[in-house]
PDB file of N, CA and C in Angstrom:
ATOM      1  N   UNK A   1     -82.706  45.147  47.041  1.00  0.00           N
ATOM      2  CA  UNK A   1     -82.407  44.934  48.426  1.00  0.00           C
ATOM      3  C   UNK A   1     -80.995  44.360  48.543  1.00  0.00           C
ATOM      4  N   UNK A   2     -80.305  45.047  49.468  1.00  0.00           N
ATOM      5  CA  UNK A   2     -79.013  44.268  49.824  1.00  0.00           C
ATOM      6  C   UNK A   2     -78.940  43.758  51.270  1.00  0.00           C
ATOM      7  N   UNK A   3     -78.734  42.704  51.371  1.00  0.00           N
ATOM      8  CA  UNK A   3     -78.058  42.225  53.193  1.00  0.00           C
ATOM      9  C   UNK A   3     -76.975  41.841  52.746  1.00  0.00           C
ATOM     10  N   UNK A   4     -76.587  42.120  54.283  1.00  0.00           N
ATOM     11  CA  UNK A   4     -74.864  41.959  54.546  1.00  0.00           C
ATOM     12  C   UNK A   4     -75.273  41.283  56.035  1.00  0.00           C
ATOM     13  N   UNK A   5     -74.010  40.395  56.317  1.00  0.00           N
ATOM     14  CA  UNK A   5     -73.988  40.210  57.516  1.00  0.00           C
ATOM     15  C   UNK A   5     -72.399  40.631  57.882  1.00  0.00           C
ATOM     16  N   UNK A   6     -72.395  40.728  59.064  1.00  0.00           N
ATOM     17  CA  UNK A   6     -70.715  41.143  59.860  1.00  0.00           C
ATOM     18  C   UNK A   6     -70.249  40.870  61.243  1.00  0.00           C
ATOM     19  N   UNK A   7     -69.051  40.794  61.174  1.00  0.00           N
ATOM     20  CA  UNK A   7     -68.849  40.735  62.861  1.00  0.00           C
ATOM     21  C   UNK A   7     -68.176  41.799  63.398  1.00  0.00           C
ATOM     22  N   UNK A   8     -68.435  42.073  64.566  1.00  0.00           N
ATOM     23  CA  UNK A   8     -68.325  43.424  65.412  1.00  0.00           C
ATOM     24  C   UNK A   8     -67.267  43.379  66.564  1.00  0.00           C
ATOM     25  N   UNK A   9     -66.976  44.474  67.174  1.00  0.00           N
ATOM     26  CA  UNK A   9     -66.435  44.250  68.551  1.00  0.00           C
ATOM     27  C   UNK A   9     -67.282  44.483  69.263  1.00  0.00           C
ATOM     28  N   UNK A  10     -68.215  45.585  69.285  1.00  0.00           N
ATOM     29  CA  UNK A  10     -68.827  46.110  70.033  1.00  0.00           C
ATOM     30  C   UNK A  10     -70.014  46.975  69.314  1.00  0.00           C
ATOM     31  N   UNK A  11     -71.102  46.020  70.034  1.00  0.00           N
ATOM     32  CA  UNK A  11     -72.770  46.475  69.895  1.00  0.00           C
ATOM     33  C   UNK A  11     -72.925  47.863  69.912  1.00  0.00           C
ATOM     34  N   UNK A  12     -72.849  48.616  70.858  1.00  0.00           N
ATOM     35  CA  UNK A  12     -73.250  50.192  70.999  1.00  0.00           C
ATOM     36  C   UNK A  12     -72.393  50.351  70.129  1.00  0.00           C
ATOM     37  N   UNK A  13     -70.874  50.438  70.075  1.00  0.00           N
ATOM     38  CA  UNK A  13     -69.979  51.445  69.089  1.00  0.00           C
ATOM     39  C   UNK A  13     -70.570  51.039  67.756  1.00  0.00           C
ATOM     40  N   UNK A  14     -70.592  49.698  67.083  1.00  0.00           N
ATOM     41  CA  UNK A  14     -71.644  49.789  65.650  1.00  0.00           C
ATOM     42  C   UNK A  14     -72.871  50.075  65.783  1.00  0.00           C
ATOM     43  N   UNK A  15     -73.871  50.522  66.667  1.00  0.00           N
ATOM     44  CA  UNK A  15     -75.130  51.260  66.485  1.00  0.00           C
ATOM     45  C   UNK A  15     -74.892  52.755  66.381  1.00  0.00           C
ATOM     46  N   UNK A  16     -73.690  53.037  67.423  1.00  0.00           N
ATOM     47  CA  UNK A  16     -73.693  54.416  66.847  1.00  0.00           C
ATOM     48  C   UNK A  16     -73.414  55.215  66.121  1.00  0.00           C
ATOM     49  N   UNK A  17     -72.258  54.494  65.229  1.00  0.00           N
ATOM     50  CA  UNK A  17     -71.568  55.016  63.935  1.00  0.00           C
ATOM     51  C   UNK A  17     -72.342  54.539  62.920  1.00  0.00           C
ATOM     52  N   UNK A  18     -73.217  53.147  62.766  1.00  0.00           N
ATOM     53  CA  UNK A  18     -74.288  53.056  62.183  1.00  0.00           C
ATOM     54  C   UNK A  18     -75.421  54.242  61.690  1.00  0.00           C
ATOM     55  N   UNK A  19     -75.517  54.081  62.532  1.00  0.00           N
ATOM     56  CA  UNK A  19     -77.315  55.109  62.776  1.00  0.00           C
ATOM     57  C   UNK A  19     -76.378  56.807  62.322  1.00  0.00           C
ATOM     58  N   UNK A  20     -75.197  57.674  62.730  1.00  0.00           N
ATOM     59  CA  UNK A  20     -75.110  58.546  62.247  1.00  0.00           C
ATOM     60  C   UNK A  20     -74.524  58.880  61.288  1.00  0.00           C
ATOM     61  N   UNK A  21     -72.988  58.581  61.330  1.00  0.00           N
ATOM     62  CA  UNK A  21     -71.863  58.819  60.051  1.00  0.00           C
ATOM     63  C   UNK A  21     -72.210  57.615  59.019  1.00  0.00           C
ATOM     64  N   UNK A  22     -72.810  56.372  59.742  1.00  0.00           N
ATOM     65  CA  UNK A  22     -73.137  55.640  58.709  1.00  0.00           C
ATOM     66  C   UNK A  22     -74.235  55.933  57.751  1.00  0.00           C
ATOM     67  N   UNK A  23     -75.120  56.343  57.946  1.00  0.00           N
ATOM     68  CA  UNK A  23     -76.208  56.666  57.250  1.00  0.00           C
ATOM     69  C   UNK A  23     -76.268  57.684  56.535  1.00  0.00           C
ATOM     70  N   UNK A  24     -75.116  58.681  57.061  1.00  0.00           N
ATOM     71  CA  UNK A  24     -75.282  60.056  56.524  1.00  0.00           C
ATOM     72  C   UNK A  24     -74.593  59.929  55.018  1.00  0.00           C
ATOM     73  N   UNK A  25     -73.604  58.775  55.535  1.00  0.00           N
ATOM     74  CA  UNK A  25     -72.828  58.194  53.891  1.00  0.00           C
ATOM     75  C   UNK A  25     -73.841  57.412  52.954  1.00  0.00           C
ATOM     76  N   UNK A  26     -74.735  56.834  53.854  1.00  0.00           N
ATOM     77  CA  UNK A  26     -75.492  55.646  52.831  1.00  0.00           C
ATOM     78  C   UNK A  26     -76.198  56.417  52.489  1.00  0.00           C
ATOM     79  N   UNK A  27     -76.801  57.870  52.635  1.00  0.00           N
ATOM     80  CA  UNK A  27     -77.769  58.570  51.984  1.00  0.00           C
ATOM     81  C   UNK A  27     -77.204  59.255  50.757  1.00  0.00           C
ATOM     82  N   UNK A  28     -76.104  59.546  50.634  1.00  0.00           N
ATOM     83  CA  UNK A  28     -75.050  59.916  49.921  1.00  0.00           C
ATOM     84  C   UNK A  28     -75.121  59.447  48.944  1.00  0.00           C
ATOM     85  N   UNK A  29     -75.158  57.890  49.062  1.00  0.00           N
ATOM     86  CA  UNK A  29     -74.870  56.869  48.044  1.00  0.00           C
ATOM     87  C   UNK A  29     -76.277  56.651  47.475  1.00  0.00           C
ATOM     88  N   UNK A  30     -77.169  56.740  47.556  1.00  0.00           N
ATOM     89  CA  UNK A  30     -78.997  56.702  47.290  1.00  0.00           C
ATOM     90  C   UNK A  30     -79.522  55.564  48.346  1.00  0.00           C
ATOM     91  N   UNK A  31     -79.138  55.054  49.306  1.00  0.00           N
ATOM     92  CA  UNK A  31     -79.463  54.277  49.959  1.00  0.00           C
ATOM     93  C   UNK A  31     -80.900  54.308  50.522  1.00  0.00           C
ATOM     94  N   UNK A  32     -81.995  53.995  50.513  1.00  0.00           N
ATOM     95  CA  UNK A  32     -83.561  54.511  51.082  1.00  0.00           C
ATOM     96  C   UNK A  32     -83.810  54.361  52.127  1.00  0.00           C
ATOM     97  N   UNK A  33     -83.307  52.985  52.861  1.00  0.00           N
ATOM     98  CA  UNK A  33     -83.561  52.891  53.878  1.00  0.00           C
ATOM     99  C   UNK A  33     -82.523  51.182  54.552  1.00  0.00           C
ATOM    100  N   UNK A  34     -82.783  51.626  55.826  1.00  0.00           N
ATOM    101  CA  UNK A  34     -81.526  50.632  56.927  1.00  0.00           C
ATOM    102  C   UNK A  34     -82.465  49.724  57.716  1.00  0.00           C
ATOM    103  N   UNK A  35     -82.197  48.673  57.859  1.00  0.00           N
ATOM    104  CA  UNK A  35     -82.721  48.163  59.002  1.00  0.00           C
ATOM    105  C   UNK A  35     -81.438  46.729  59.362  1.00  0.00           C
ATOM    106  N   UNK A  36     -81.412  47.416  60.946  1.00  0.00           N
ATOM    107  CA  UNK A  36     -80.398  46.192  61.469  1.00  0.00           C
ATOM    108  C   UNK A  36     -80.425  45.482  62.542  1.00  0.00           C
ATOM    109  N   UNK A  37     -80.163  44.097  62.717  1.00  0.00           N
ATOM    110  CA  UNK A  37     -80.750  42.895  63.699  1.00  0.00           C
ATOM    111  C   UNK A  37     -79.490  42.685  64.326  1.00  0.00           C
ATOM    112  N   UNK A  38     -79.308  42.414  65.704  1.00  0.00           N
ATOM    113  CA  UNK A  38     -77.891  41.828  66.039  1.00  0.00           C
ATOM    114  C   UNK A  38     -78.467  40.543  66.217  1.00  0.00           C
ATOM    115  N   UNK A  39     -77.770  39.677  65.971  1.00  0.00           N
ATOM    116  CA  UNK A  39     -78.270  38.185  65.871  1.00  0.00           C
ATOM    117  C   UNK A  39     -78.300  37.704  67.573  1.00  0.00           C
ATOM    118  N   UNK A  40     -79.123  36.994  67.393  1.00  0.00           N
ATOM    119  CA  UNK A  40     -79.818  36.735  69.310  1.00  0.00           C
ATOM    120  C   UNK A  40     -78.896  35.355  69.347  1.00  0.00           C
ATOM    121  N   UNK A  41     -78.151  34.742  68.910  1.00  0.00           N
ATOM    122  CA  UNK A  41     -77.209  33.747  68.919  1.00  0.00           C
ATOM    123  C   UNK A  41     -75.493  34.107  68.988  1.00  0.00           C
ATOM    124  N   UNK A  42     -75.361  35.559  68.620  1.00  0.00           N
ATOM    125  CA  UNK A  42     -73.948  35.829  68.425  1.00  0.00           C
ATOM    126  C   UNK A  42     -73.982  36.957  69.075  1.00  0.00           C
ATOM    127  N   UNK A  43     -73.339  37.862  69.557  1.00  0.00           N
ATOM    128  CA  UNK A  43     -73.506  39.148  70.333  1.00  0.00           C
ATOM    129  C   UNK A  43     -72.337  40.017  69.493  1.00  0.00           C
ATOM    130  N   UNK A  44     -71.810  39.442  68.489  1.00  0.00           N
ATOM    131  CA  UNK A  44     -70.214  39.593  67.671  1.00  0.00           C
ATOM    132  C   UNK A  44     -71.113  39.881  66.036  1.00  0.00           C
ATOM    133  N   UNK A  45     -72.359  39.344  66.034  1.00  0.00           N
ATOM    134  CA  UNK A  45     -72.823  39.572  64.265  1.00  0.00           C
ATOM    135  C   UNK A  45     -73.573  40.052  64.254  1.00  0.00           C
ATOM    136  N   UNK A  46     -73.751  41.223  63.303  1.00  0.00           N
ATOM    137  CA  UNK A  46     -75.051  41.783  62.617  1.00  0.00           C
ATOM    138  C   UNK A  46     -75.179  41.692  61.219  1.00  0.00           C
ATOM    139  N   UNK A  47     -76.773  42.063  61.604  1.00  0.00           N
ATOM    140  CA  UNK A  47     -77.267  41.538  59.784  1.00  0.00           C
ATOM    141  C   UNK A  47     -77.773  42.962  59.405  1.00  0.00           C
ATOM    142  N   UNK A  48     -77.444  43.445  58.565  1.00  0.00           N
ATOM    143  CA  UNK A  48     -77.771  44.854  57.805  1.00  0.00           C
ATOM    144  C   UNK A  48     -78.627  44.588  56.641  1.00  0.00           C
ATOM    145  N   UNK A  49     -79.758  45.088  56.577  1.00  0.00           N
ATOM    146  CA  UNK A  49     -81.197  45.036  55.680  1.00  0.00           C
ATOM    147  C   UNK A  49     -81.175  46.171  54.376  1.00  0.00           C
ATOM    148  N   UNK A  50     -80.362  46.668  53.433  1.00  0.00           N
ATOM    149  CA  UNK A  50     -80.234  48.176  52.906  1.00  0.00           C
ATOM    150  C   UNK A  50     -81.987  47.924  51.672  1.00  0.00           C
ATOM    151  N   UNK A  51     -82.411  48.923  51.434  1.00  0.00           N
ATOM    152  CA  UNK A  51     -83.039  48.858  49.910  1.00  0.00           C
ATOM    153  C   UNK A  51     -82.305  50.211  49.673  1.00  0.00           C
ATOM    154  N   UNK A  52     -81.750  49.593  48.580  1.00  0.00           N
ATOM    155  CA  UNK A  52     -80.214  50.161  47.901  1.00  0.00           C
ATOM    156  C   UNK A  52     -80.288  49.611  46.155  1.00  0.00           C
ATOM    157  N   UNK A  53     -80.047  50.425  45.522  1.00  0.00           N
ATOM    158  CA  UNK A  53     -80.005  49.450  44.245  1.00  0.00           C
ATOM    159  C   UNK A  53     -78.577  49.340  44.050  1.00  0.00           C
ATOM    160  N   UNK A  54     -78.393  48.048  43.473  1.00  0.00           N
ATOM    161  CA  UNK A  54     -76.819  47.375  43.379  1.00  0.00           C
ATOM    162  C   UNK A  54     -75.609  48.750  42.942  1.00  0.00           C
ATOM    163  N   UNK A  55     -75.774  49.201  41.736  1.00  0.00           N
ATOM    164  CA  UNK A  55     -75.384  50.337  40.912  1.00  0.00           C
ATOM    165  C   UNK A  55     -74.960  50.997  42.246  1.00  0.00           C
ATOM    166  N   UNK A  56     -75.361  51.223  43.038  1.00  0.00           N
ATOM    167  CA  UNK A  56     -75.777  52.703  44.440  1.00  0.00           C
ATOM    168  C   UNK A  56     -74.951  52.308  45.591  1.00  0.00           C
ATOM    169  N   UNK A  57     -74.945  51.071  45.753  1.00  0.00           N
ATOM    170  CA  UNK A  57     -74.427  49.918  46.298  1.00  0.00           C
ATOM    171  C   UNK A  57     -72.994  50.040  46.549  1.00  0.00           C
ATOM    172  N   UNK A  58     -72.323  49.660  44.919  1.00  0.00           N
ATOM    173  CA  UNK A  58     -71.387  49.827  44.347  1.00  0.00           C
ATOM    174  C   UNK A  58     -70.124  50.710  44.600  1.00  0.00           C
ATOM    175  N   UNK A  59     -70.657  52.048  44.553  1.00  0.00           N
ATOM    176  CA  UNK A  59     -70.393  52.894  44.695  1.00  0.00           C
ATOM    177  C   UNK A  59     -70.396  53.275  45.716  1.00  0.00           C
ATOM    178  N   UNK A  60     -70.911  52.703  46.835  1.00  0.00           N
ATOM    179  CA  UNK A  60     -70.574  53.074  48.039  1.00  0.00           C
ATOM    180  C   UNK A  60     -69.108  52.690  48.674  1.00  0.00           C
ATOM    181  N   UNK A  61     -69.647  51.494  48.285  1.00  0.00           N
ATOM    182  CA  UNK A  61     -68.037  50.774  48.575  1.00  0.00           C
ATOM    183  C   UNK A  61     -66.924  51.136  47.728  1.00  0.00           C
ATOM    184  N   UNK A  62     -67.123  51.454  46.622  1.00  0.00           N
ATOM    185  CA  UNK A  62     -65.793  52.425  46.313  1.00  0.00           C
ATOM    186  C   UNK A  62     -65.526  53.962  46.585  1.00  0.00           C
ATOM    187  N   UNK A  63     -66.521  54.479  47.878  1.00  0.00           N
ATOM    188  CA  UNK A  63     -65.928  55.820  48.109  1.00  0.00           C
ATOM    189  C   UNK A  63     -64.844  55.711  49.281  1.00  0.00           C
ATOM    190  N   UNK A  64     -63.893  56.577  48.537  1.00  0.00           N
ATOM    191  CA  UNK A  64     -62.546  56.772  49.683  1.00  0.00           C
ATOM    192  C   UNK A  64     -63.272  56.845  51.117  1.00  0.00           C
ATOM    193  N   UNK A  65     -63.732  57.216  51.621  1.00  0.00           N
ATOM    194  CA  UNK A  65     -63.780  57.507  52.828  1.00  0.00           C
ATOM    195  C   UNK A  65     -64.456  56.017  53.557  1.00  0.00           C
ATOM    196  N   UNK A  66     -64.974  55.138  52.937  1.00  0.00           N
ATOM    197  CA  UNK A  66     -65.812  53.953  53.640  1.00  0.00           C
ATOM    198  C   UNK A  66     -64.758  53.256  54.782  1.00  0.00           C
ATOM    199  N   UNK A  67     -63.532  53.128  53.813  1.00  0.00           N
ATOM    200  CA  UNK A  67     -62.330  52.557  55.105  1.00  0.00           C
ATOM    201  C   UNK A  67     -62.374  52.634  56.472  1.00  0.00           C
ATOM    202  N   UNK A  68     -62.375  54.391  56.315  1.00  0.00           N
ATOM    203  CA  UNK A  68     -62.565  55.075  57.827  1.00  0.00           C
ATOM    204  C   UNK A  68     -63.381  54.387  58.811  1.00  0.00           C
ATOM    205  N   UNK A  69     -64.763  54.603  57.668  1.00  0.00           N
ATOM    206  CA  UNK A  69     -66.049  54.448  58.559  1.00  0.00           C
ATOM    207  C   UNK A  69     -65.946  53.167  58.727  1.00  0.00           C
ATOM    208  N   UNK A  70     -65.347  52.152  58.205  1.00  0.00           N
ATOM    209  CA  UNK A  70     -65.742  50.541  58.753  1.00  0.00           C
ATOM    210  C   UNK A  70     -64.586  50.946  59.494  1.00  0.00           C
ATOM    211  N   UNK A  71     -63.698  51.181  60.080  1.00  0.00           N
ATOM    212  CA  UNK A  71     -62.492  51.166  61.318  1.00  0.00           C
ATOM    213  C   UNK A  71     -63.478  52.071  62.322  1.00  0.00           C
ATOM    214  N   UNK A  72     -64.093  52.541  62.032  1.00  0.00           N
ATOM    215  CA  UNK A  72     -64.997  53.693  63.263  1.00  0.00           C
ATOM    216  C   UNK A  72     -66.341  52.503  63.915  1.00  0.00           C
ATOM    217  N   UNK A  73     -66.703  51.596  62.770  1.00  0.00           N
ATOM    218  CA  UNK A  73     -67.524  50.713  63.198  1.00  0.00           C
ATOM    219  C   UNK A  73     -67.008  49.330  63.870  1.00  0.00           C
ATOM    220  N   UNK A  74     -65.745  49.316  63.975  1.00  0.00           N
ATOM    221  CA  UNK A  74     -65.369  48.094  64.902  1.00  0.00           C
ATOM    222  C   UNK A  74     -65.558  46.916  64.266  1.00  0.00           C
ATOM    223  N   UNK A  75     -65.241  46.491  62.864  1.00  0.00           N
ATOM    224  CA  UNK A  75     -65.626  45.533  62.189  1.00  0.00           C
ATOM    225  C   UNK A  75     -64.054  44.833  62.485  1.00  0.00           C
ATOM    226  N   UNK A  76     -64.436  43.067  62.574  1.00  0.00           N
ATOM    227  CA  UNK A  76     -63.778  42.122  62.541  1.00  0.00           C
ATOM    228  C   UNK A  76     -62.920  41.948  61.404  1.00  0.00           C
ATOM    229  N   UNK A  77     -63.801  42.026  60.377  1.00  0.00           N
ATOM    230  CA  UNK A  77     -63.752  41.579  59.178  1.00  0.00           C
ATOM    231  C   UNK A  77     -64.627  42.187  58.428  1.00  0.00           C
ATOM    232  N   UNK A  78     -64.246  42.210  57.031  1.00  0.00           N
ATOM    233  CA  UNK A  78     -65.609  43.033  55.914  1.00  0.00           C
ATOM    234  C   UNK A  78     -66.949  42.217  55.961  1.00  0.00           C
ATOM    235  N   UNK A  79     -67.442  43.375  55.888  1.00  0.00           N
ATOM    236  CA  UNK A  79     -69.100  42.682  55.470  1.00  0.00           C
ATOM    237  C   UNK A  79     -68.704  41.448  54.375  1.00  0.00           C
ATOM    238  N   UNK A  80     -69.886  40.299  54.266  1.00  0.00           N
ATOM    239  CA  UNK A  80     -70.651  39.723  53.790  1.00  0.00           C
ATOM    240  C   UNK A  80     -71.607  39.663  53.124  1.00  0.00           C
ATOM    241  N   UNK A  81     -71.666  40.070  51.354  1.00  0.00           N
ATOM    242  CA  UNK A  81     -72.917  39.766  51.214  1.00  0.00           C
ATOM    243  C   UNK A  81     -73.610  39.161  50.620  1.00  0.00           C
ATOM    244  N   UNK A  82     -74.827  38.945  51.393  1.00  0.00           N
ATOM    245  CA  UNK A  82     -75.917  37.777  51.483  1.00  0.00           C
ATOM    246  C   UNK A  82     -76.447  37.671  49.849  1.00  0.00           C
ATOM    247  N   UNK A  83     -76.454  36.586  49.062  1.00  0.00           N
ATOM    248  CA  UNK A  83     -77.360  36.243  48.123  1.00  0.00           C
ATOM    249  C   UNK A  83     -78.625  35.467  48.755  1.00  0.00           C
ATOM    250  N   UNK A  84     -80.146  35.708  48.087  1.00  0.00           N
ATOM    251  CA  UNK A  84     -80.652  35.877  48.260  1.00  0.00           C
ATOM    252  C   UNK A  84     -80.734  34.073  47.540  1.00  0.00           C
ATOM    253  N   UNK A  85     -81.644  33.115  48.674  1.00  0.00           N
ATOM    254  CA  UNK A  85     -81.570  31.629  47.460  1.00  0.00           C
ATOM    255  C   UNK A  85     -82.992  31.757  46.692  1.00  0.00           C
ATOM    256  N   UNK A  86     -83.820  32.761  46.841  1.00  0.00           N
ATOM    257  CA  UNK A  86     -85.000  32.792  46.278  1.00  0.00           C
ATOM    258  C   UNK A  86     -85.493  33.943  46.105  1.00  0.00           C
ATOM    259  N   UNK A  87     -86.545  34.206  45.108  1.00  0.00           N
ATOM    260  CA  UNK A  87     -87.156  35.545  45.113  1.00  0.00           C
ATOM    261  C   UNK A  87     -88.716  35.062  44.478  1.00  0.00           C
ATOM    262  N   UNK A  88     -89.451  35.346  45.833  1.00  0.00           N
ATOM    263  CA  UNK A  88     -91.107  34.886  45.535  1.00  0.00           C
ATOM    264  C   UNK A  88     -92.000  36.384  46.248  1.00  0.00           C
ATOM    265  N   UNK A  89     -93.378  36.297  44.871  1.00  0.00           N
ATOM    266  CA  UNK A  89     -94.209  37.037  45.221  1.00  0.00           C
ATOM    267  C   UNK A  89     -94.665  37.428  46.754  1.00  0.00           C
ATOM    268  N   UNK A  90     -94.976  35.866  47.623  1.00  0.00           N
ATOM    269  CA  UNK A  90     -95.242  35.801  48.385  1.00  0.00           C
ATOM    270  C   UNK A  90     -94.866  34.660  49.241  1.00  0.00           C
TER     271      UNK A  90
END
């Protein structure tokens, strides 16, 4: 699992480059699946949920074209990502 968190300009323009050109790349990369929260405290951050294996990950972020797509997504600044402070059964 990977999270990232980020800051945005704008909600709709990162859902929609999200959900299409974004995904169409993260499938690319072996990405399985997305899930994303805009934080109910910031209207500027989202938190991105990938199950991605690191290796897959990796490589996403080093394909030429990601640049684009984070300038198409209205990012502040680069993602963030989240380490995890625990890992329990339950």
């Amino acid at each position: 699992m990977i999270v990232t968190v980020v800051r945005i300009t704008d909600r709709a323009r990162f859902l929609e480059i999200f959900t299409t050109i974004g995904a169409e790349k993260r499938r690319e990369h072996g990405c399985r699946r997305a899930q994303l929260f805009f934080d109910p405290d910031d209207p500027y951050r989202a938190w991105s949920v990938f199950d991605w294996d690191t290796v897959d990950y990796e490589g996403f972020l080093a394909d030429p074209e990601i640049p684009a797509i984070a300038r198409q997504l209205g990012l502040q600044a680069p993602p963030v990502h989240v380490v995890a402070a625990t890992d329990l059964e339950a």
